[in-house]
PDB file of N, CA and C in Angstrom:
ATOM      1  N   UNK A   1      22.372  23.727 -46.808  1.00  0.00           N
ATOM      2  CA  UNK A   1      22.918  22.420 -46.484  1.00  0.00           C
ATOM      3  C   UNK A   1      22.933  22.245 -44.971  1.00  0.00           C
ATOM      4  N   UNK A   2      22.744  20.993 -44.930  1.00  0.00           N
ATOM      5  CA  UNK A   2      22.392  20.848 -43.123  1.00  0.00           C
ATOM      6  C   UNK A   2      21.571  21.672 -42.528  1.00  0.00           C
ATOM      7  N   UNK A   3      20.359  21.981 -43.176  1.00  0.00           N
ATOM      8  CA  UNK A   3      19.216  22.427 -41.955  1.00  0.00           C
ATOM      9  C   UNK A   3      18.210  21.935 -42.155  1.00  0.00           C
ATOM     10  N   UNK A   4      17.923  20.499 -42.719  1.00  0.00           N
ATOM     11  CA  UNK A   4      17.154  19.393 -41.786  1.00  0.00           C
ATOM     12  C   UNK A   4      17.593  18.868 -40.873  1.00  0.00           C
ATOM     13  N   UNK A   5      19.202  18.365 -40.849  1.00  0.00           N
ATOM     14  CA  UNK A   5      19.661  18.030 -40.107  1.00  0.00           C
ATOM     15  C   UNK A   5      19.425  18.583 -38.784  1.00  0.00           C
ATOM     16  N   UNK A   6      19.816  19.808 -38.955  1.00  0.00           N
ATOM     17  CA  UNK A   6      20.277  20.591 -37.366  1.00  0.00           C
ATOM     18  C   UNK A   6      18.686  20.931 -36.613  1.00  0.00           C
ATOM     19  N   UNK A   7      17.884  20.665 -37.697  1.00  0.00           N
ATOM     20  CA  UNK A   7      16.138  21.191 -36.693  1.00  0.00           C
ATOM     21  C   UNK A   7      16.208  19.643 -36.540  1.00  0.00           C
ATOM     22  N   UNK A   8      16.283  18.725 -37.111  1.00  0.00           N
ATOM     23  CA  UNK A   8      15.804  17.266 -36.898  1.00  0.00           C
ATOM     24  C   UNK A   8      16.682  16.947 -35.361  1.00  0.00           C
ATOM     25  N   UNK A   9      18.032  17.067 -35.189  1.00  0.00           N
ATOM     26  CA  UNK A   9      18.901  16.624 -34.171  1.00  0.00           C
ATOM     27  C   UNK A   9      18.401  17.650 -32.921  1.00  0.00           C
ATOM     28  N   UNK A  10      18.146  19.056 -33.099  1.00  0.00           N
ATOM     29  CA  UNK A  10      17.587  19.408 -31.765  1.00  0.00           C
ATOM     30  C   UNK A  10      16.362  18.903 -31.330  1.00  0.00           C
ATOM     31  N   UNK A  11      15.454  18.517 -32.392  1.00  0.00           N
ATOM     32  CA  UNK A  11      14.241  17.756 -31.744  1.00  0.00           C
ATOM     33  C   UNK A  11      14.468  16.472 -31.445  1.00  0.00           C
ATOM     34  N   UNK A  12      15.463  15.544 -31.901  1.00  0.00           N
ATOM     35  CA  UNK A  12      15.875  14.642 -31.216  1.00  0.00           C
ATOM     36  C   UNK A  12      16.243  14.615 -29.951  1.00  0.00           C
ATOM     37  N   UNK A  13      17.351  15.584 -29.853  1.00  0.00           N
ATOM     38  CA  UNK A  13      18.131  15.627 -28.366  1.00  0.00           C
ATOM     39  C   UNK A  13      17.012  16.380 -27.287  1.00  0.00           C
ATOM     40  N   UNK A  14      16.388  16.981 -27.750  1.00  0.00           N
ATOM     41  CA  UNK A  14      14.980  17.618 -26.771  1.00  0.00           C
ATOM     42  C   UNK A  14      14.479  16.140 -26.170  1.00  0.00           C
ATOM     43  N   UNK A  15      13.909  15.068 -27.435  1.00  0.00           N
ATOM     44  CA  UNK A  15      13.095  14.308 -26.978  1.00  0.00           C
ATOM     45  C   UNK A  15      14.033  12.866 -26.151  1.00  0.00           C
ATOM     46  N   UNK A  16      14.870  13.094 -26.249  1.00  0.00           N
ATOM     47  CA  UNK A  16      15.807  12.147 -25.701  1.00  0.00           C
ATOM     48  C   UNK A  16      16.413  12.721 -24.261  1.00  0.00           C
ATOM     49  N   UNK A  17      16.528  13.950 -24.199  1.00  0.00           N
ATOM     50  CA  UNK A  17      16.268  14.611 -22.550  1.00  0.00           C
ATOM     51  C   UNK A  17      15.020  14.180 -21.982  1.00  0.00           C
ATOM     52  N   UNK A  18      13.793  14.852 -22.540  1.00  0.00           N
ATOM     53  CA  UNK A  18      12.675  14.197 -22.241  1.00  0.00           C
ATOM     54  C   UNK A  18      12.588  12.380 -21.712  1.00  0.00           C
ATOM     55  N   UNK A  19      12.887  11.613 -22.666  1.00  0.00           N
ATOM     56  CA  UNK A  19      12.661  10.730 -22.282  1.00  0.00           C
ATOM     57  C   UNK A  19      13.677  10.098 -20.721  1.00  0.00           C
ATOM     58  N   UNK A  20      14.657  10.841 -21.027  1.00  0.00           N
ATOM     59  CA  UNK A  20      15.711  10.309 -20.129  1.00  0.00           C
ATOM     60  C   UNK A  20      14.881  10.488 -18.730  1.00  0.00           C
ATOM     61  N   UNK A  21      14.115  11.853 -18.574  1.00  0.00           N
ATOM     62  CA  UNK A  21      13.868  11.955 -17.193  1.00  0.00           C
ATOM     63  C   UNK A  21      12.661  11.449 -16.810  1.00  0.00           C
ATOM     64  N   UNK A  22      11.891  10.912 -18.041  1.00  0.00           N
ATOM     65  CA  UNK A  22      10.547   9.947 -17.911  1.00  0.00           C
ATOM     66  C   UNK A  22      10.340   9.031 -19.122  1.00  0.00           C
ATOM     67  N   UNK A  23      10.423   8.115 -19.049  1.00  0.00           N
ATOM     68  CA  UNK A  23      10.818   7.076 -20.256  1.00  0.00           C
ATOM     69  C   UNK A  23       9.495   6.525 -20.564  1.00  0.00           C
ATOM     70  N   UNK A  24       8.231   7.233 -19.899  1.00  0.00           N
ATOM     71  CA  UNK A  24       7.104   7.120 -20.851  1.00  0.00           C
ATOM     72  C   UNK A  24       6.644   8.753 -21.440  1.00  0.00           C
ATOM     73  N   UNK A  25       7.348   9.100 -21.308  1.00  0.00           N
ATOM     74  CA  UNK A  25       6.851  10.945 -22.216  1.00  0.00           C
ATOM     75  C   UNK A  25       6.730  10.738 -23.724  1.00  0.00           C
ATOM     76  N   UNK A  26       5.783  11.085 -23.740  1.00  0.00           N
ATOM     77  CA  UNK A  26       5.383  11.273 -25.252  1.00  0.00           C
ATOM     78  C   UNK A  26       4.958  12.482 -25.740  1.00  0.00           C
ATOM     79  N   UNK A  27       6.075  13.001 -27.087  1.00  0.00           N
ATOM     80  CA  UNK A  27       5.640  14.711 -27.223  1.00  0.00           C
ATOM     81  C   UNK A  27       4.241  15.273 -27.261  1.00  0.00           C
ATOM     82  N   UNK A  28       3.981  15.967 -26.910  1.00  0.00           N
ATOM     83  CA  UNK A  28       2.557  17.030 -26.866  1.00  0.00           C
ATOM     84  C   UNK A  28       2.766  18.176 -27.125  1.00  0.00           C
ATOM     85  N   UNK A  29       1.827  18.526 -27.577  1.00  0.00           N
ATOM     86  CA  UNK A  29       1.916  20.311 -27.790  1.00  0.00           C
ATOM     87  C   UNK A  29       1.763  20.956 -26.718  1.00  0.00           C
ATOM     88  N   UNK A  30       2.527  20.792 -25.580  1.00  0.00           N
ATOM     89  CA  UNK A  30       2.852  22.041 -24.594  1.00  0.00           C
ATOM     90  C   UNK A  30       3.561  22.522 -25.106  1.00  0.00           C
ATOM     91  N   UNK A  31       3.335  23.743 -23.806  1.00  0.00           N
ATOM     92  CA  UNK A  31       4.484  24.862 -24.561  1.00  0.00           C
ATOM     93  C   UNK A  31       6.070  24.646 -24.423  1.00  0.00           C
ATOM     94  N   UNK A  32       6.488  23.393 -23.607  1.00  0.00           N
ATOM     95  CA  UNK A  32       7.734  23.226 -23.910  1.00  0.00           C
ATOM     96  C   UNK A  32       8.028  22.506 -24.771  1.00  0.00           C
ATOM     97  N   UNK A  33       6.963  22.020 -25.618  1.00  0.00           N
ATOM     98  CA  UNK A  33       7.285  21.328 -26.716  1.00  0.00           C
ATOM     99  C   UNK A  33       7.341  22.274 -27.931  1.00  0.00           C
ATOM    100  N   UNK A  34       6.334  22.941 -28.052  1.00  0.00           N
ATOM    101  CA  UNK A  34       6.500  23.823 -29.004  1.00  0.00           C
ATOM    102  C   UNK A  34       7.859  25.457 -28.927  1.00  0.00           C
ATOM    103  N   UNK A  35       7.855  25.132 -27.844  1.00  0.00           N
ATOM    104  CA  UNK A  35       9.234  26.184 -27.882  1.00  0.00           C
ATOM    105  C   UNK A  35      10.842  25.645 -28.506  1.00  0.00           C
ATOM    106  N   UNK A  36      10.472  24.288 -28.172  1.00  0.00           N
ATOM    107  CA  UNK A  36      11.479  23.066 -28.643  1.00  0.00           C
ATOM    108  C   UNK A  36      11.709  23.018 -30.448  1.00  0.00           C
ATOM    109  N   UNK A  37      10.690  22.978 -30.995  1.00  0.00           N
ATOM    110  CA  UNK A  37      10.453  22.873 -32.173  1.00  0.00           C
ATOM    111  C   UNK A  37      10.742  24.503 -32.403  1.00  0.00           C
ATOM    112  N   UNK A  38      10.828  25.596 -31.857  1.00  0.00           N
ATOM    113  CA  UNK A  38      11.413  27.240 -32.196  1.00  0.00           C
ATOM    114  C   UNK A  38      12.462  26.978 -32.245  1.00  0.00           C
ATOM    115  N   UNK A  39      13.355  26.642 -31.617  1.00  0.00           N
ATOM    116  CA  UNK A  39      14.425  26.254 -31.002  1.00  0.00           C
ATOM    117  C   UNK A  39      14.840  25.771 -32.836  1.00  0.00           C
ATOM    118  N   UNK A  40      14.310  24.832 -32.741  1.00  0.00           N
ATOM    119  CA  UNK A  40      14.813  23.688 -33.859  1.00  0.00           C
ATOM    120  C   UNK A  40      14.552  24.312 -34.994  1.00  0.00           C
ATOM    121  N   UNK A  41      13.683  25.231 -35.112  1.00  0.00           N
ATOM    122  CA  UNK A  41      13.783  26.037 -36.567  1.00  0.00           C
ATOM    123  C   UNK A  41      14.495  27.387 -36.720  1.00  0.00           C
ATOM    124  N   UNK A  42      14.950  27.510 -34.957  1.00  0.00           N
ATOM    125  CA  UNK A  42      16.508  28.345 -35.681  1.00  0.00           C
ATOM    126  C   UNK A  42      17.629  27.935 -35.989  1.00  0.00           C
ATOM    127  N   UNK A  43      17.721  26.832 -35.215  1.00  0.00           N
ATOM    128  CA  UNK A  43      19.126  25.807 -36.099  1.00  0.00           C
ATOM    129  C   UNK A  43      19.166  25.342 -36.980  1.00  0.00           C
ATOM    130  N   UNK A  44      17.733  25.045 -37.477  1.00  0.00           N
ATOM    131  CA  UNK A  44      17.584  24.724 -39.354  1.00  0.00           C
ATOM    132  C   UNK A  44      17.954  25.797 -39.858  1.00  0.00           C
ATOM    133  N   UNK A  45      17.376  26.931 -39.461  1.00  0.00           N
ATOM    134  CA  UNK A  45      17.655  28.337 -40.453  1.00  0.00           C
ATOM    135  C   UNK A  45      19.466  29.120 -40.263  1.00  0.00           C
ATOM    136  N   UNK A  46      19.270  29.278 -38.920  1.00  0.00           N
ATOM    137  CA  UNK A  46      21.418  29.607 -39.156  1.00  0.00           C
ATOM    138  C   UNK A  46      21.936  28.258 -39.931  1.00  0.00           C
ATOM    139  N   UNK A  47      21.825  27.179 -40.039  1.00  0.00           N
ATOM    140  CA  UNK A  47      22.446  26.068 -40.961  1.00  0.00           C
ATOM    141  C   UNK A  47      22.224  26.281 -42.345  1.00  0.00           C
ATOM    142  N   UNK A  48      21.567  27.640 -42.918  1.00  0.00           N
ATOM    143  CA  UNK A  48      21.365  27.868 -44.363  1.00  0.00           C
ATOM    144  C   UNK A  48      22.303  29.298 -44.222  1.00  0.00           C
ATOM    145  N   UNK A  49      23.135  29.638 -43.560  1.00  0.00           N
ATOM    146  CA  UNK A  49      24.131  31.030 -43.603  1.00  0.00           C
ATOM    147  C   UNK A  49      25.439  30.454 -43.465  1.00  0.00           C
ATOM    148  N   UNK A  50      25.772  28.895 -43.880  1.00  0.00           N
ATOM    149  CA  UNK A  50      26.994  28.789 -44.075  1.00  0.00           C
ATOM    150  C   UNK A  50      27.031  27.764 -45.044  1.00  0.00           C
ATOM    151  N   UNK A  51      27.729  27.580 -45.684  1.00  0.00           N
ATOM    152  CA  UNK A  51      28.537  26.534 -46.440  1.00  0.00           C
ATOM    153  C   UNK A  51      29.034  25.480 -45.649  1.00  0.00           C
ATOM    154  N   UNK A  52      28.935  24.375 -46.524  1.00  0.00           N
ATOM    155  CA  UNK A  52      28.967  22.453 -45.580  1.00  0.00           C
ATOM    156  C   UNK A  52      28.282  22.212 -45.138  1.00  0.00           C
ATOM    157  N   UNK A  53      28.234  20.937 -44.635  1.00  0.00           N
ATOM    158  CA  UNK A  53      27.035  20.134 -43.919  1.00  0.00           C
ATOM    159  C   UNK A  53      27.544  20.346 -42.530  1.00  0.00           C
ATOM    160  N   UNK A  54      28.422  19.962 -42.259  1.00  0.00           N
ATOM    161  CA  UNK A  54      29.215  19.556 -40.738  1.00  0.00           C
ATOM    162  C   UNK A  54      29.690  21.186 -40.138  1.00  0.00           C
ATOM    163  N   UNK A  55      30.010  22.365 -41.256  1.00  0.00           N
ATOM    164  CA  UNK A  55      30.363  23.410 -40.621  1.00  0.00           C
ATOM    165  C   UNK A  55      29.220  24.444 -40.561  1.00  0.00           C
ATOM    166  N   UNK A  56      28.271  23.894 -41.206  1.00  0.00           N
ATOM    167  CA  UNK A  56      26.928  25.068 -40.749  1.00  0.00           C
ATOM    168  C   UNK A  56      26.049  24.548 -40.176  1.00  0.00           C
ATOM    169  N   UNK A  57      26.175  23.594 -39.097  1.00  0.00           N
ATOM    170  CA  UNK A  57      25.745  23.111 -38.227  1.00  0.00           C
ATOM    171  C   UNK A  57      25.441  24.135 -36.895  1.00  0.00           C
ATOM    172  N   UNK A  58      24.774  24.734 -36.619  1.00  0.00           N
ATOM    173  CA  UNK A  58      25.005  25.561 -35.284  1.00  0.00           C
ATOM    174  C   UNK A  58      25.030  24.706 -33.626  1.00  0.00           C
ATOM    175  N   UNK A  59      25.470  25.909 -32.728  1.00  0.00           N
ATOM    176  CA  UNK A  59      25.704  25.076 -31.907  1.00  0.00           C
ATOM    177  C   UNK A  59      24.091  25.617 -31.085  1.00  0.00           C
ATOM    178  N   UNK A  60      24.236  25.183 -30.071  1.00  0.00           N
ATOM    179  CA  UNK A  60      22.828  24.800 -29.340  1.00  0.00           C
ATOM    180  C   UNK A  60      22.636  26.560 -28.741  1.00  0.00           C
ATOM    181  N   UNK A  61      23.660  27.062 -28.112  1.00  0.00           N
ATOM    182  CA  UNK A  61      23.926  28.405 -27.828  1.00  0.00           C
ATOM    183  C   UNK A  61      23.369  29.689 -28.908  1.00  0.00           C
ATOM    184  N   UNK A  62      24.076  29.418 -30.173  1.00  0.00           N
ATOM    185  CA  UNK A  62      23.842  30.295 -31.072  1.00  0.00           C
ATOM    186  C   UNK A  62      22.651  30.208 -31.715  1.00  0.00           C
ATOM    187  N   UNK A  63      21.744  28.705 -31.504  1.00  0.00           N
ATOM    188  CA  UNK A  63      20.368  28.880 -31.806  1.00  0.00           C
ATOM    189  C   UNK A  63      19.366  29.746 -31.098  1.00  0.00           C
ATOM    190  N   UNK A  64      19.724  29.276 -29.680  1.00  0.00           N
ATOM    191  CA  UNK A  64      19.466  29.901 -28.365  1.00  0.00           C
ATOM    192  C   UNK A  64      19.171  31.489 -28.327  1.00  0.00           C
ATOM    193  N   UNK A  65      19.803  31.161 -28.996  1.00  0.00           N
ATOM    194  CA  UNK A  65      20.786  33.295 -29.313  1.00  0.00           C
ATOM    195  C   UNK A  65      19.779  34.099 -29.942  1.00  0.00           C
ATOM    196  N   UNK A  66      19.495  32.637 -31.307  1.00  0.00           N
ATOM    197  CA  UNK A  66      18.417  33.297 -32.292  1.00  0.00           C
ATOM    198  C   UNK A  66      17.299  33.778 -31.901  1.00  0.00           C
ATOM    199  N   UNK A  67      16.489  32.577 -31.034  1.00  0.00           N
ATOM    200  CA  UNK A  67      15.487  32.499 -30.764  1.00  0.00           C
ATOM    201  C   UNK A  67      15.042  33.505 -29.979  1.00  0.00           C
ATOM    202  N   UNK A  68      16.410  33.673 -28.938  1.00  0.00           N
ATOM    203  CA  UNK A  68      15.449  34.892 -27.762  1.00  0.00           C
ATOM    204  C   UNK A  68      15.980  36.433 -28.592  1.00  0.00           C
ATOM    205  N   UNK A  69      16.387  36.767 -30.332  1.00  0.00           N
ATOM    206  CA  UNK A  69      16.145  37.985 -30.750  1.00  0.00           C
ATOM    207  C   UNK A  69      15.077  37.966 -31.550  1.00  0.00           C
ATOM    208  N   UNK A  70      14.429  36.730 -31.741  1.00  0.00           N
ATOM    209  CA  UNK A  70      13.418  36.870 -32.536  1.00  0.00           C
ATOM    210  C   UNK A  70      11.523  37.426 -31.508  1.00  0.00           C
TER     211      UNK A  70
END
């Protein structure tokens, strides 16, 4: 429960940083895009090690966390 959510909202908030600092950026497969989308499929995946929608939500840190033990 909640891990479309939580990969969908970090690739949101990625692309909404993005845009903030250039409001014509459009995603590409660089590598900060695709590290973005790592990112976002560890917060989909810790959001399947808890129960609820709203409480197995991870935070941006503990995805963070994931990513650089993987």
């Amino acid at each position: 429960t909640g891990a479309g959510d939580s990969f969908m909202g970090t690739l949101l908030a990625y692309l909404a940083r993005q845009r903030r600092k250039n409001p014509r950026y459009l995603p590409v497969c660089d590598e900060a895009f695709v590290e973005c989308l790592r990112l976002a499929n560890c917060a989909g995946a810790l959001a399947t090690t808890k129960l609820g929608a709203i409480p197995s939500i991870p935070t941006r840190e503990q995805a963070e966390k994931l990513l650089q033990e993987q």
